[in-house]
PDB file of N, CA and C in Angstrom:
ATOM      1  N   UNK A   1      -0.263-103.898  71.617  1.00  0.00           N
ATOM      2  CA  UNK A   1       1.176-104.068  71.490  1.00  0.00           C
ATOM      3  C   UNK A   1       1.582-105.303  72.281  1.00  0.00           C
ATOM      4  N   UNK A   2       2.565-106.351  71.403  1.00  0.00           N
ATOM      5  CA  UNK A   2       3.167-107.397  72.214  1.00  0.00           C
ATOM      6  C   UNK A   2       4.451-107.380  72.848  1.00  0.00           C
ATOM      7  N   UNK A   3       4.249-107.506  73.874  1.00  0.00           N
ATOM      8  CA  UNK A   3       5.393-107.655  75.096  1.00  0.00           C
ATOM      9  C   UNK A   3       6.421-108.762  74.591  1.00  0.00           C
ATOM     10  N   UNK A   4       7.565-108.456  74.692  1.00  0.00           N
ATOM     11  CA  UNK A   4       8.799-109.247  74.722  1.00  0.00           C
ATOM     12  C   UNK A   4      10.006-108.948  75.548  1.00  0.00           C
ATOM     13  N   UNK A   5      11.149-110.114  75.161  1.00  0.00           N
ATOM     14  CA  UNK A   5      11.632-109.721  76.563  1.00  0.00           C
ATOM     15  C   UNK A   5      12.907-108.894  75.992  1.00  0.00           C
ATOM     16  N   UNK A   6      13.220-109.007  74.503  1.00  0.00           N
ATOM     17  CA  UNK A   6      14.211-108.197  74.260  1.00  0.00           C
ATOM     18  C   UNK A   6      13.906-107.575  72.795  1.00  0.00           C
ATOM     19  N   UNK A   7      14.143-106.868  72.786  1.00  0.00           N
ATOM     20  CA  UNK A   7      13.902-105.688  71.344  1.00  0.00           C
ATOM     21  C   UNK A   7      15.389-104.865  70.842  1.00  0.00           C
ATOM     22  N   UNK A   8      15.928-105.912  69.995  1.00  0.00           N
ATOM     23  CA  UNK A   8      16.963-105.134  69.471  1.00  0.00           C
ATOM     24  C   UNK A   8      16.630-104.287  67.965  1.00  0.00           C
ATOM     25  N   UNK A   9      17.268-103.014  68.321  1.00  0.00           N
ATOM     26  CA  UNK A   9      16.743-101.695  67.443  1.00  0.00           C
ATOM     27  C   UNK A   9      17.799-101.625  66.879  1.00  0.00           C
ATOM     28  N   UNK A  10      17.562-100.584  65.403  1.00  0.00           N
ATOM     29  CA  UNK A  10      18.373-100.025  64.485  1.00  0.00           C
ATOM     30  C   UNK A  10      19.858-101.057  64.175  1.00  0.00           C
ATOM     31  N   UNK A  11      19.911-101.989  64.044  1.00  0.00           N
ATOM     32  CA  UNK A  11      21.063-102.913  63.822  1.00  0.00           C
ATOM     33  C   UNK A  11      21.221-103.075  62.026  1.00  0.00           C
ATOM     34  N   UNK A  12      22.299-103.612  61.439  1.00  0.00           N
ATOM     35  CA  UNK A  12      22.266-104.334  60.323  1.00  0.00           C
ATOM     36  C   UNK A  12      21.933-105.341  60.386  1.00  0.00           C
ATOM     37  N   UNK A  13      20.815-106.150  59.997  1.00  0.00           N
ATOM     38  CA  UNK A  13      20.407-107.159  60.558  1.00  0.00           C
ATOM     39  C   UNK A  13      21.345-108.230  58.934  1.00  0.00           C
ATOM     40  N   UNK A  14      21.796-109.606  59.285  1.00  0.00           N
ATOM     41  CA  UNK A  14      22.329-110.380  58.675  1.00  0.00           C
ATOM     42  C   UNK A  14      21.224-111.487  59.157  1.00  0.00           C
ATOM     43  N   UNK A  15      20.225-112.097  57.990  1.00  0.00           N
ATOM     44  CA  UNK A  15      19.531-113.167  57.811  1.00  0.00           C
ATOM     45  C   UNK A  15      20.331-114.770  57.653  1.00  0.00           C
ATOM     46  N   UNK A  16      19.590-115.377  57.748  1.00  0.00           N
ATOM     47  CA  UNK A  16      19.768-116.887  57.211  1.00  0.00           C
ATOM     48  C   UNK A  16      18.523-117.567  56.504  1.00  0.00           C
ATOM     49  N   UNK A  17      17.513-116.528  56.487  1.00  0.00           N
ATOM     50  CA  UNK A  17      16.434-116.816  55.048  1.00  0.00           C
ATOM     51  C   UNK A  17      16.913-117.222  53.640  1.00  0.00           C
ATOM     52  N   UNK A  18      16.295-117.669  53.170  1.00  0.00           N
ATOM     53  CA  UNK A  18      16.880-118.165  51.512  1.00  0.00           C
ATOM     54  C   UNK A  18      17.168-117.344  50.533  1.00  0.00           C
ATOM     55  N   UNK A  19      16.670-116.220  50.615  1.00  0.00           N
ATOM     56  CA  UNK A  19      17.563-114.855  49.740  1.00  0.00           C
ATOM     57  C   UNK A  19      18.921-114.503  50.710  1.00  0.00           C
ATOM     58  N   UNK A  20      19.267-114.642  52.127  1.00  0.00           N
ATOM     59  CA  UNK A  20      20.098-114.143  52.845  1.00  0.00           C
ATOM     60  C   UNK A  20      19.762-112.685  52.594  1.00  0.00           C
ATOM     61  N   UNK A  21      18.695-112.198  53.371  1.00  0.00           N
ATOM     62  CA  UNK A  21      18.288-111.372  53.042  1.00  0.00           C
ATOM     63  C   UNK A  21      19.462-110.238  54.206  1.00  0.00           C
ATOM     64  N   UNK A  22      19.750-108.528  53.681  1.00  0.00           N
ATOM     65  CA  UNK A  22      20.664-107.661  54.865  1.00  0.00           C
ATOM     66  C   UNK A  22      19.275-106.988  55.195  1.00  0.00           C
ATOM     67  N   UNK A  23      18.813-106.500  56.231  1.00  0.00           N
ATOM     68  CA  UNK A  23      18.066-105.446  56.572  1.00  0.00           C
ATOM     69  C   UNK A  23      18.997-104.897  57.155  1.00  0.00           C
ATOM     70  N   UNK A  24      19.186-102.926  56.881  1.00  0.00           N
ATOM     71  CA  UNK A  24      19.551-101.963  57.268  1.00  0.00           C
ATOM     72  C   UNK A  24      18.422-101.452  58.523  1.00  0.00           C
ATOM     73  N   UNK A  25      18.949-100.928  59.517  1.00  0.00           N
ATOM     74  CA  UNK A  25      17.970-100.351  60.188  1.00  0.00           C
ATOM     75  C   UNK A  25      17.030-101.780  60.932  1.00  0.00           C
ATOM     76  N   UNK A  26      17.258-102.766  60.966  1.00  0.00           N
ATOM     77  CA  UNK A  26      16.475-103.686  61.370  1.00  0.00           C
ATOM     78  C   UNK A  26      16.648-103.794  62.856  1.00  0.00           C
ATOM     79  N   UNK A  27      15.596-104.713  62.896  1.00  0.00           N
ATOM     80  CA  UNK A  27      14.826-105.015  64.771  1.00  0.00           C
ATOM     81  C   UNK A  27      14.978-106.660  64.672  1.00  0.00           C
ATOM     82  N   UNK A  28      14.668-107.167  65.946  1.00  0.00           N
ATOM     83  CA  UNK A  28      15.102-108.310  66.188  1.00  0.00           C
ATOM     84  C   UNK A  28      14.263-108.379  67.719  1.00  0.00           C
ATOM     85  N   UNK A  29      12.717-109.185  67.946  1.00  0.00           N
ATOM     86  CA  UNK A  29      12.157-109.394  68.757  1.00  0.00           C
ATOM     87  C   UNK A  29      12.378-110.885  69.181  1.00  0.00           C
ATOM     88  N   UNK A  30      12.985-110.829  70.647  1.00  0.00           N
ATOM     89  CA  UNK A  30      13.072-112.032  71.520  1.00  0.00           C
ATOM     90  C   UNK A  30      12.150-111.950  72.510  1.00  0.00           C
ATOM     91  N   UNK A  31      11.715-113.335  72.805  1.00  0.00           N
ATOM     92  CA  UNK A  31      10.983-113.444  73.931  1.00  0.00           C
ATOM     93  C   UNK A  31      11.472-115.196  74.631  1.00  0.00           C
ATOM     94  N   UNK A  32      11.933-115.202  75.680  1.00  0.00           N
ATOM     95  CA  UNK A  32      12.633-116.330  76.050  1.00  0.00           C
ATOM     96  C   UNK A  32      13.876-116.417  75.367  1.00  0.00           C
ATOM     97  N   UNK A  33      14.027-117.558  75.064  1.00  0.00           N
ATOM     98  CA  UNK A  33      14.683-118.016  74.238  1.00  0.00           C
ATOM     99  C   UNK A  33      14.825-118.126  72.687  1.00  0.00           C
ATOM    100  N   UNK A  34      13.541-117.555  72.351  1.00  0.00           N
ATOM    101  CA  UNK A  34      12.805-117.678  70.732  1.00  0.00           C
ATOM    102  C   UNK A  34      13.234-116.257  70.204  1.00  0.00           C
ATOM    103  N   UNK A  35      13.518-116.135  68.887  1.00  0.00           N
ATOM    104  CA  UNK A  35      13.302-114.710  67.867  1.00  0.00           C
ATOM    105  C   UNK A  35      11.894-115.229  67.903  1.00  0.00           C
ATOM    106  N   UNK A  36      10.751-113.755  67.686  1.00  0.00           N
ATOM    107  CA  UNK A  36       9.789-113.753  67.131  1.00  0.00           C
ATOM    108  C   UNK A  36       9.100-113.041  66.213  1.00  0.00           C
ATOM    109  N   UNK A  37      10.528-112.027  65.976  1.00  0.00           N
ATOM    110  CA  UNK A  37       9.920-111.564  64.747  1.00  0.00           C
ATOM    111  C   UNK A  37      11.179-110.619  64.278  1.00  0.00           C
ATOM    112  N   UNK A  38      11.497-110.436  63.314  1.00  0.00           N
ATOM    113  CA  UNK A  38      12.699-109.778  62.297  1.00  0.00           C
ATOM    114  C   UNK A  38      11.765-109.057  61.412  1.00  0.00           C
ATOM    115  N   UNK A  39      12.356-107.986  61.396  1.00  0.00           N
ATOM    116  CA  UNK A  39      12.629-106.780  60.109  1.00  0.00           C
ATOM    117  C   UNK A  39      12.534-105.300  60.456  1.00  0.00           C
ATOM    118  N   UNK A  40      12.123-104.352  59.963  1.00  0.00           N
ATOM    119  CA  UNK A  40      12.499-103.243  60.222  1.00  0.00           C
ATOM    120  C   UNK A  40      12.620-102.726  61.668  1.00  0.00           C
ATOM    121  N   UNK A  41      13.169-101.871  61.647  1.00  0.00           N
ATOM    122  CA  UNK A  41      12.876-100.926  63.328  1.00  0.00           C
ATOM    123  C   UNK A  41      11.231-100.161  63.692  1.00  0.00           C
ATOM    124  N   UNK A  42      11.019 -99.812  62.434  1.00  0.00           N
ATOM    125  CA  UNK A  42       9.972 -99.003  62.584  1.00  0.00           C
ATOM    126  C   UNK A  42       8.769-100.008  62.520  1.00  0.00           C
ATOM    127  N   UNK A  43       9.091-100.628  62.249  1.00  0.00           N
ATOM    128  CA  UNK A  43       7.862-101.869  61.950  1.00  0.00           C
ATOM    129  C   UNK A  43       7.627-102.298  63.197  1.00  0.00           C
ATOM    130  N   UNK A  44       8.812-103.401  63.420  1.00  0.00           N
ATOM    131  CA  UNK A  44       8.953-103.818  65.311  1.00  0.00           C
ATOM    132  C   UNK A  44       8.246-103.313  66.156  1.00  0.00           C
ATOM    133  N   UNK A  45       8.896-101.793  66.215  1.00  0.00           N
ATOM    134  CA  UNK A  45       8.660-100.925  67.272  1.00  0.00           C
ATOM    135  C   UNK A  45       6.684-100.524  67.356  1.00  0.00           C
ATOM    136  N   UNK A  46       6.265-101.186  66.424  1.00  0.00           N
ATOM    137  CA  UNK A  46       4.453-100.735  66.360  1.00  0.00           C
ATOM    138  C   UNK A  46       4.000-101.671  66.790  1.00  0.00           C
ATOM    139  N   UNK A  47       4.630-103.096  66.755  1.00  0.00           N
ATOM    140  CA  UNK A  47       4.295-104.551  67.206  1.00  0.00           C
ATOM    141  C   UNK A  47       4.531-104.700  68.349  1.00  0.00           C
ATOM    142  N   UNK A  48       5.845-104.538  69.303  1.00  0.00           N
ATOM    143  CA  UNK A  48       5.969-104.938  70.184  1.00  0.00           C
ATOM    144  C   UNK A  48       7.001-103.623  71.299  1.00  0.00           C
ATOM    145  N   UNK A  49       6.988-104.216  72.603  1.00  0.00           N
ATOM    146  CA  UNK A  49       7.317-103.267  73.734  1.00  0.00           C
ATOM    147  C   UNK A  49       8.368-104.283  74.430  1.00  0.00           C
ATOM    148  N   UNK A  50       9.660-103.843  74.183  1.00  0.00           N
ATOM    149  CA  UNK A  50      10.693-104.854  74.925  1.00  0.00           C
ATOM    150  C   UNK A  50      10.732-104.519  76.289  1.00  0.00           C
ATOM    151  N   UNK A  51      10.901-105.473  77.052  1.00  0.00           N
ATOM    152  CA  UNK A  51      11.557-105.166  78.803  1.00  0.00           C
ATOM    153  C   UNK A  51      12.490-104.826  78.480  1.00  0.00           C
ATOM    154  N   UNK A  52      13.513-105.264  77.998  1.00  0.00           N
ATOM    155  CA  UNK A  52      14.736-104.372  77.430  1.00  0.00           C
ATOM    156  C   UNK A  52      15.092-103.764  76.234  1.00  0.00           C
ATOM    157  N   UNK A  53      15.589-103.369  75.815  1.00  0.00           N
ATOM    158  CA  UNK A  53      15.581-102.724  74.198  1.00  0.00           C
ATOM    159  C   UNK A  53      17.279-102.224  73.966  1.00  0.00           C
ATOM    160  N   UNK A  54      17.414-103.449  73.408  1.00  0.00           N
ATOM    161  CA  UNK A  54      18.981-102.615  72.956  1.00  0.00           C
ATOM    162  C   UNK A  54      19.368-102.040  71.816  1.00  0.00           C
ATOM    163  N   UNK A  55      20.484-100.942  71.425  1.00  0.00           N
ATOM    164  CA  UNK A  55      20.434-100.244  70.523  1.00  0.00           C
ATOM    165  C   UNK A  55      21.657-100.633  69.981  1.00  0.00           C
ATOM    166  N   UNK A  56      21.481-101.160  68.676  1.00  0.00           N
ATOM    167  CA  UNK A  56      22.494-101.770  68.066  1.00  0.00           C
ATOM    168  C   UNK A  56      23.380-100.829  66.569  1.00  0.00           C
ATOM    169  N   UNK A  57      22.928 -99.838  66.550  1.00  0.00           N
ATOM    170  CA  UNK A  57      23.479 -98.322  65.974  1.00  0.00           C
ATOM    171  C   UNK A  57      24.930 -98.866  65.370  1.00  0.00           C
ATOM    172  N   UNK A  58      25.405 -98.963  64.235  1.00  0.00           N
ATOM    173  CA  UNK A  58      26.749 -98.831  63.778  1.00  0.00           C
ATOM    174  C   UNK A  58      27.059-100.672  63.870  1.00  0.00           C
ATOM    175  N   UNK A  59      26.434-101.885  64.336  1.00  0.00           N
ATOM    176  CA  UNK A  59      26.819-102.742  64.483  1.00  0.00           C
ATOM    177  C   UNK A  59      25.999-104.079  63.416  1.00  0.00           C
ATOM    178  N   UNK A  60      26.437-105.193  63.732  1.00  0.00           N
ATOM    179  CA  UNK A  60      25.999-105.729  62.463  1.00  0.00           C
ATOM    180  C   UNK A  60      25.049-107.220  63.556  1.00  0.00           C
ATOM    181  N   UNK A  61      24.299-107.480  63.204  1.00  0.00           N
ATOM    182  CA  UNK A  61      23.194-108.684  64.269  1.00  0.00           C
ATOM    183  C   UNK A  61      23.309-109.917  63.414  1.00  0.00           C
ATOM    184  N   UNK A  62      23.584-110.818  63.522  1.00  0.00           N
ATOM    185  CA  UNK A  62      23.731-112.240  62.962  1.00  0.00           C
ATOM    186  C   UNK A  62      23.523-113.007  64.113  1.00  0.00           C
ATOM    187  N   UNK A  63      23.364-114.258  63.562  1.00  0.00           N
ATOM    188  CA  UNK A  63      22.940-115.519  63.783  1.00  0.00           C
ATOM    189  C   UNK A  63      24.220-116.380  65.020  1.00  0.00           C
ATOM    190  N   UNK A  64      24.281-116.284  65.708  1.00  0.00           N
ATOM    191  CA  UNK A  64      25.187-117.461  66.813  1.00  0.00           C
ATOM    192  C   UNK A  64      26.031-118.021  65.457  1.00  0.00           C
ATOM    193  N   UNK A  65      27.513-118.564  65.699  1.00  0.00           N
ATOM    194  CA  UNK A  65      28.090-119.138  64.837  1.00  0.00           C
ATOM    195  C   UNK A  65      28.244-120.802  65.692  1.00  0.00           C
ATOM    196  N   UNK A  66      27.789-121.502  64.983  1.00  0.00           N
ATOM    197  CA  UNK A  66      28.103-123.174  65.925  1.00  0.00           C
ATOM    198  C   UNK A  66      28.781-123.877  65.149  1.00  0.00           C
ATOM    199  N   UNK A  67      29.562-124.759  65.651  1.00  0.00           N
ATOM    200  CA  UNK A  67      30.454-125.802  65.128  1.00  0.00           C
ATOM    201  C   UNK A  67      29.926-126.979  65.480  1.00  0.00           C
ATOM    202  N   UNK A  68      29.074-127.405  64.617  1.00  0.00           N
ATOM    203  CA  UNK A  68      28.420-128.882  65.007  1.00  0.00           C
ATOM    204  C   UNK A  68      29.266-130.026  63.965  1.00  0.00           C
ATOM    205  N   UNK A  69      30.064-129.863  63.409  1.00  0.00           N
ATOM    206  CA  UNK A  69      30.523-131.151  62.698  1.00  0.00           C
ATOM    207  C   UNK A  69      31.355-131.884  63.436  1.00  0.00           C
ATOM    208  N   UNK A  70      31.577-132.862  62.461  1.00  0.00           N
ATOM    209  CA  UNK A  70      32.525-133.714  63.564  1.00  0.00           C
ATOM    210  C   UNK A  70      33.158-134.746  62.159  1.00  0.00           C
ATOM    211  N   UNK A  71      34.604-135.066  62.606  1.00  0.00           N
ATOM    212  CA  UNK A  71      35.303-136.002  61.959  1.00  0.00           C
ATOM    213  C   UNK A  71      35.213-137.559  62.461  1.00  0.00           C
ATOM    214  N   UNK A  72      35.146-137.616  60.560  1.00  0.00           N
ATOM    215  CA  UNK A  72      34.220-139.794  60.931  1.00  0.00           C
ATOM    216  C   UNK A  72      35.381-140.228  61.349  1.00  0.00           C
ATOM    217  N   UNK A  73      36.356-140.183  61.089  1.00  0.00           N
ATOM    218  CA  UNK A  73      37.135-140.742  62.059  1.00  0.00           C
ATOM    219  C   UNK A  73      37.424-140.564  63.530  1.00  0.00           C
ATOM    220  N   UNK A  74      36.924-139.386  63.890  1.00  0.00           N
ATOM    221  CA  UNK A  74      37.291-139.739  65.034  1.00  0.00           C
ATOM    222  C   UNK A  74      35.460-140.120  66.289  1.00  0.00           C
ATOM    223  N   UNK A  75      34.855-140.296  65.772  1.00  0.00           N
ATOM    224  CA  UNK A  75      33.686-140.587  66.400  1.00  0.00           C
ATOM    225  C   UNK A  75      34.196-141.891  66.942  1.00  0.00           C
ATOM    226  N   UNK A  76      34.699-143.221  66.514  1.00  0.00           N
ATOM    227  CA  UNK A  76      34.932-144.095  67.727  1.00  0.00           C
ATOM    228  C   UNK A  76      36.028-144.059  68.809  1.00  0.00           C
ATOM    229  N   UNK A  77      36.626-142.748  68.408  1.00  0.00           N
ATOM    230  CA  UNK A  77      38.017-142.430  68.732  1.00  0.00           C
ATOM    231  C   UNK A  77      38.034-142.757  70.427  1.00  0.00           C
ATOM    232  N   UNK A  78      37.487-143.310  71.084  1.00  0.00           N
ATOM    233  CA  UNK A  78      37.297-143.898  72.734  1.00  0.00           C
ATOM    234  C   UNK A  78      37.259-144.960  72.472  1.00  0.00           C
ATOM    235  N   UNK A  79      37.512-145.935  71.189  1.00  0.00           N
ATOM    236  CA  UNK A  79      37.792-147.439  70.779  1.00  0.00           C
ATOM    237  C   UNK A  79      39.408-147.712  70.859  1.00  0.00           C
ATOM    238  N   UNK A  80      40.211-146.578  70.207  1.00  0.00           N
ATOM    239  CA  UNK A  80      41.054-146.727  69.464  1.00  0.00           C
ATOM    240  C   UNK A  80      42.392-146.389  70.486  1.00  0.00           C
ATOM    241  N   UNK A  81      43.431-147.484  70.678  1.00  0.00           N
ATOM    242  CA  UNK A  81      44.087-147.196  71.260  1.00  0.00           C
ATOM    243  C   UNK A  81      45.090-145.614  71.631  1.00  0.00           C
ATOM    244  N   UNK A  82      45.134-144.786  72.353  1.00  0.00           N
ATOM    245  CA  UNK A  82      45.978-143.773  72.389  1.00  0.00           C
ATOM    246  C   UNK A  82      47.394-143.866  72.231  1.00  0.00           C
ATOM    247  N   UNK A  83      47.615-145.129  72.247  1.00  0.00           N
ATOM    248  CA  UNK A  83      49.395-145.263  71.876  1.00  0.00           C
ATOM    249  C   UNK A  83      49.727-145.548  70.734  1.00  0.00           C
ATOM    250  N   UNK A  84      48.661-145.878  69.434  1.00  0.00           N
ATOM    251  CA  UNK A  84      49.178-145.698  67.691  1.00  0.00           C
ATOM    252  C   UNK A  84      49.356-144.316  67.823  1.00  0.00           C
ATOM    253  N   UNK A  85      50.721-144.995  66.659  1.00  0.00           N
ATOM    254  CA  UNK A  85      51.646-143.622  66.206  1.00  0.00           C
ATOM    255  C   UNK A  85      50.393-142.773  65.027  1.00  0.00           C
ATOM    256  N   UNK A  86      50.531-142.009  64.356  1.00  0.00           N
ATOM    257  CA  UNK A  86      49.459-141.596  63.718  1.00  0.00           C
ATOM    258  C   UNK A  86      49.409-142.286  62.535  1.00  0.00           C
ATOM    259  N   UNK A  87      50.394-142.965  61.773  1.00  0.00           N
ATOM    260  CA  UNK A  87      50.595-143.519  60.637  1.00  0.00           C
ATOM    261  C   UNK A  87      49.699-144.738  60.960  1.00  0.00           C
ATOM    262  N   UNK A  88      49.434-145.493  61.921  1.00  0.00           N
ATOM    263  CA  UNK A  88      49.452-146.543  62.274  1.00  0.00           C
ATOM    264  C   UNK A  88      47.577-146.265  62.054  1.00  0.00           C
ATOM    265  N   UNK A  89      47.313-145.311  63.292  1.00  0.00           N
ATOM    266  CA  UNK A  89      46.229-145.008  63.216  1.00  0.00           C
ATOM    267  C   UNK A  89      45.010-144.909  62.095  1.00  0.00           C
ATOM    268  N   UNK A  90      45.715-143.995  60.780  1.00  0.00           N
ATOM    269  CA  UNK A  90      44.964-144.302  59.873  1.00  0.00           C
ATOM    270  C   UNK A  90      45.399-145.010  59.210  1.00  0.00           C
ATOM    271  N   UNK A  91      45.955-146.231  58.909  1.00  0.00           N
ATOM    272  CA  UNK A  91      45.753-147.322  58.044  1.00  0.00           C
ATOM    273  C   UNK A  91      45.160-148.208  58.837  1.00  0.00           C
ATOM    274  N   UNK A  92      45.139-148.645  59.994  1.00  0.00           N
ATOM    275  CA  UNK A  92      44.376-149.595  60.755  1.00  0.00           C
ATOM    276  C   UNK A  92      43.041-149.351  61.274  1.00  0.00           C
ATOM    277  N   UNK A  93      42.753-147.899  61.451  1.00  0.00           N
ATOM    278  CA  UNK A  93      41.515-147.672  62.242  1.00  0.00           C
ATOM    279  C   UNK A  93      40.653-147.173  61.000  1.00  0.00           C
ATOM    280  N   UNK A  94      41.286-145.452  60.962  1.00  0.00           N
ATOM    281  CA  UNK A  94      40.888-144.634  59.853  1.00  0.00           C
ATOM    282  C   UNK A  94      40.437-145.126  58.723  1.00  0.00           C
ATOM    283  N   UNK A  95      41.613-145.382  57.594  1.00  0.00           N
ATOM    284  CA  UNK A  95      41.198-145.254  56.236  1.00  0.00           C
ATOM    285  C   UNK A  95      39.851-146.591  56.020  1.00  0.00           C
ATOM    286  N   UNK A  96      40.157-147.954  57.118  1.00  0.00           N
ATOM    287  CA  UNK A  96      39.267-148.907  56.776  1.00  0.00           C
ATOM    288  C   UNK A  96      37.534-148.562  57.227  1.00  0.00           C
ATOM    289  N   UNK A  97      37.937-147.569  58.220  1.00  0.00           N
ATOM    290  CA  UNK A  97      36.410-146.982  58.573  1.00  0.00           C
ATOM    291  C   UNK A  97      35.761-146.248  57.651  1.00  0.00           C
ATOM    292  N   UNK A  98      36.547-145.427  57.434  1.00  0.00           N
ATOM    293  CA  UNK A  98      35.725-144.544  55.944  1.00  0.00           C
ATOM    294  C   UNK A  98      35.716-145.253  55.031  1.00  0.00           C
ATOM    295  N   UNK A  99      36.189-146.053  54.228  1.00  0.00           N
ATOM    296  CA  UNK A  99      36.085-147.068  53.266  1.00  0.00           C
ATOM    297  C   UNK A  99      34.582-147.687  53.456  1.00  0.00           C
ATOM    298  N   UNK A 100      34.251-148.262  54.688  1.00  0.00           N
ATOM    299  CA  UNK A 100      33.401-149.139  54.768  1.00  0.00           C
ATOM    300  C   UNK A 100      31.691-147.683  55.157  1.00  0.00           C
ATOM    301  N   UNK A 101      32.065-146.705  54.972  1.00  0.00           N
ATOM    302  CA  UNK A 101      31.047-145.798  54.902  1.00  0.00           C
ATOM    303  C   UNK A 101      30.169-145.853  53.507  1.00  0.00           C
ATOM    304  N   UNK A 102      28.851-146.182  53.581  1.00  0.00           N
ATOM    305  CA  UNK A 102      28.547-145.941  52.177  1.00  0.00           C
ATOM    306  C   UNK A 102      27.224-145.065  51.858  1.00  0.00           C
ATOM    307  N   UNK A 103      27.134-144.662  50.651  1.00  0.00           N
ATOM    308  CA  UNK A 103      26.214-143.186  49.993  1.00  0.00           C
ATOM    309  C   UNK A 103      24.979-142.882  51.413  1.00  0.00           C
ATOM    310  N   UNK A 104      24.626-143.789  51.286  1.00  0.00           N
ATOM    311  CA  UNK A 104      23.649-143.915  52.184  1.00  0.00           C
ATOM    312  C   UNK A 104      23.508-143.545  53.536  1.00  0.00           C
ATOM    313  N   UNK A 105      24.493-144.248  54.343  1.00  0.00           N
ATOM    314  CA  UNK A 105      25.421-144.002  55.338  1.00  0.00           C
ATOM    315  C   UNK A 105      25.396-142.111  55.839  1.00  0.00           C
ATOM    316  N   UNK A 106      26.251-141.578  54.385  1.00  0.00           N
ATOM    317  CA  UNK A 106      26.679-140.332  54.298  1.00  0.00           C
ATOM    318  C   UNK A 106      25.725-139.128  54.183  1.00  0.00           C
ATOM    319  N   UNK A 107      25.049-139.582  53.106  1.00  0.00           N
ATOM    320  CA  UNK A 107      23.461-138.759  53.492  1.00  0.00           C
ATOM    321  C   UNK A 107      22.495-138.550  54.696  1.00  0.00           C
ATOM    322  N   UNK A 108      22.729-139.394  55.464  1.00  0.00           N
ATOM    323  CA  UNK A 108      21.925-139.574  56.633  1.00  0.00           C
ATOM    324  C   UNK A 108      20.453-140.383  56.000  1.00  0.00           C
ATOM    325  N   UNK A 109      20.461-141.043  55.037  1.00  0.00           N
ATOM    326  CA  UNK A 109      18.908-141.615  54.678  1.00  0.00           C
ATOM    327  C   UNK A 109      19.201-143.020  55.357  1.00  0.00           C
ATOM    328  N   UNK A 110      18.014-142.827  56.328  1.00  0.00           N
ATOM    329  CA  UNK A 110      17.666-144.503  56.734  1.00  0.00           C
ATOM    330  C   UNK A 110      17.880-145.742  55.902  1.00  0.00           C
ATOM    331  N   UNK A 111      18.507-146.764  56.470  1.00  0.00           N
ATOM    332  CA  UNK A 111      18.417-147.812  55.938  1.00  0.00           C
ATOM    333  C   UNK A 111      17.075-148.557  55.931  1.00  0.00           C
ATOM    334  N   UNK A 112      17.249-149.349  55.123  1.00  0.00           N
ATOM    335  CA  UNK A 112      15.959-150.144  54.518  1.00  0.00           C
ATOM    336  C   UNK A 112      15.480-151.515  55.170  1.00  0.00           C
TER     337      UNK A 112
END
């Protein structure tokens, strides 16, 4: 049996696999910082021995929610004076910055 440091039991587990798969009754093995292994309870529980083990009964286990985007306009926004009115702002700063964005640019594919 493998040791971990957290063993969450009996949860609804909510995936981010490519079916988005639900497991009912699912487990959720951490060790550090890492998942190391998802799916059933009964399964888990033959694999591994948590230092802690929490019981997630009636509740639903998903994924951290993060907000990593960010608006192209305002990424030079420590260029751009704080005293344009907002009108001012995007016709002088804004609209000519995104304009000059192109396919390439937007995809994230390296230039050539």
């Amino acid at each position: 049996m493998e040791n971990v440091d957290i063993l969450i039991e009996h949860g609804t587990l909510l995936t981010l696999n490519q079916e988005r798969q639900i497991i009912a009754d699912g487990a959720v093995a951490i060790r550090q910082d890492r998942i190391v292994a998802v799916g059933k309870t009964a399964s888990l529980r033959e694999r591994f021995k948590g230092s802690k083990t929490l019981d997630a009964s009636m509740r639903l286990v998903m994924p951290g929610l993060v907000d990593g985007h960010a608006h192209l306009g305002e990424i030079a926004r420590g260029l751009i004076p704080d005293t344009l009115r907002t009108s001012d702002w995007l016709k002088f700063w804004c609209y000519p910055y995104m304009a000059a964005i192109t396919e390439r640019m937007n995809t994230g594919t390296p230039s050539a």
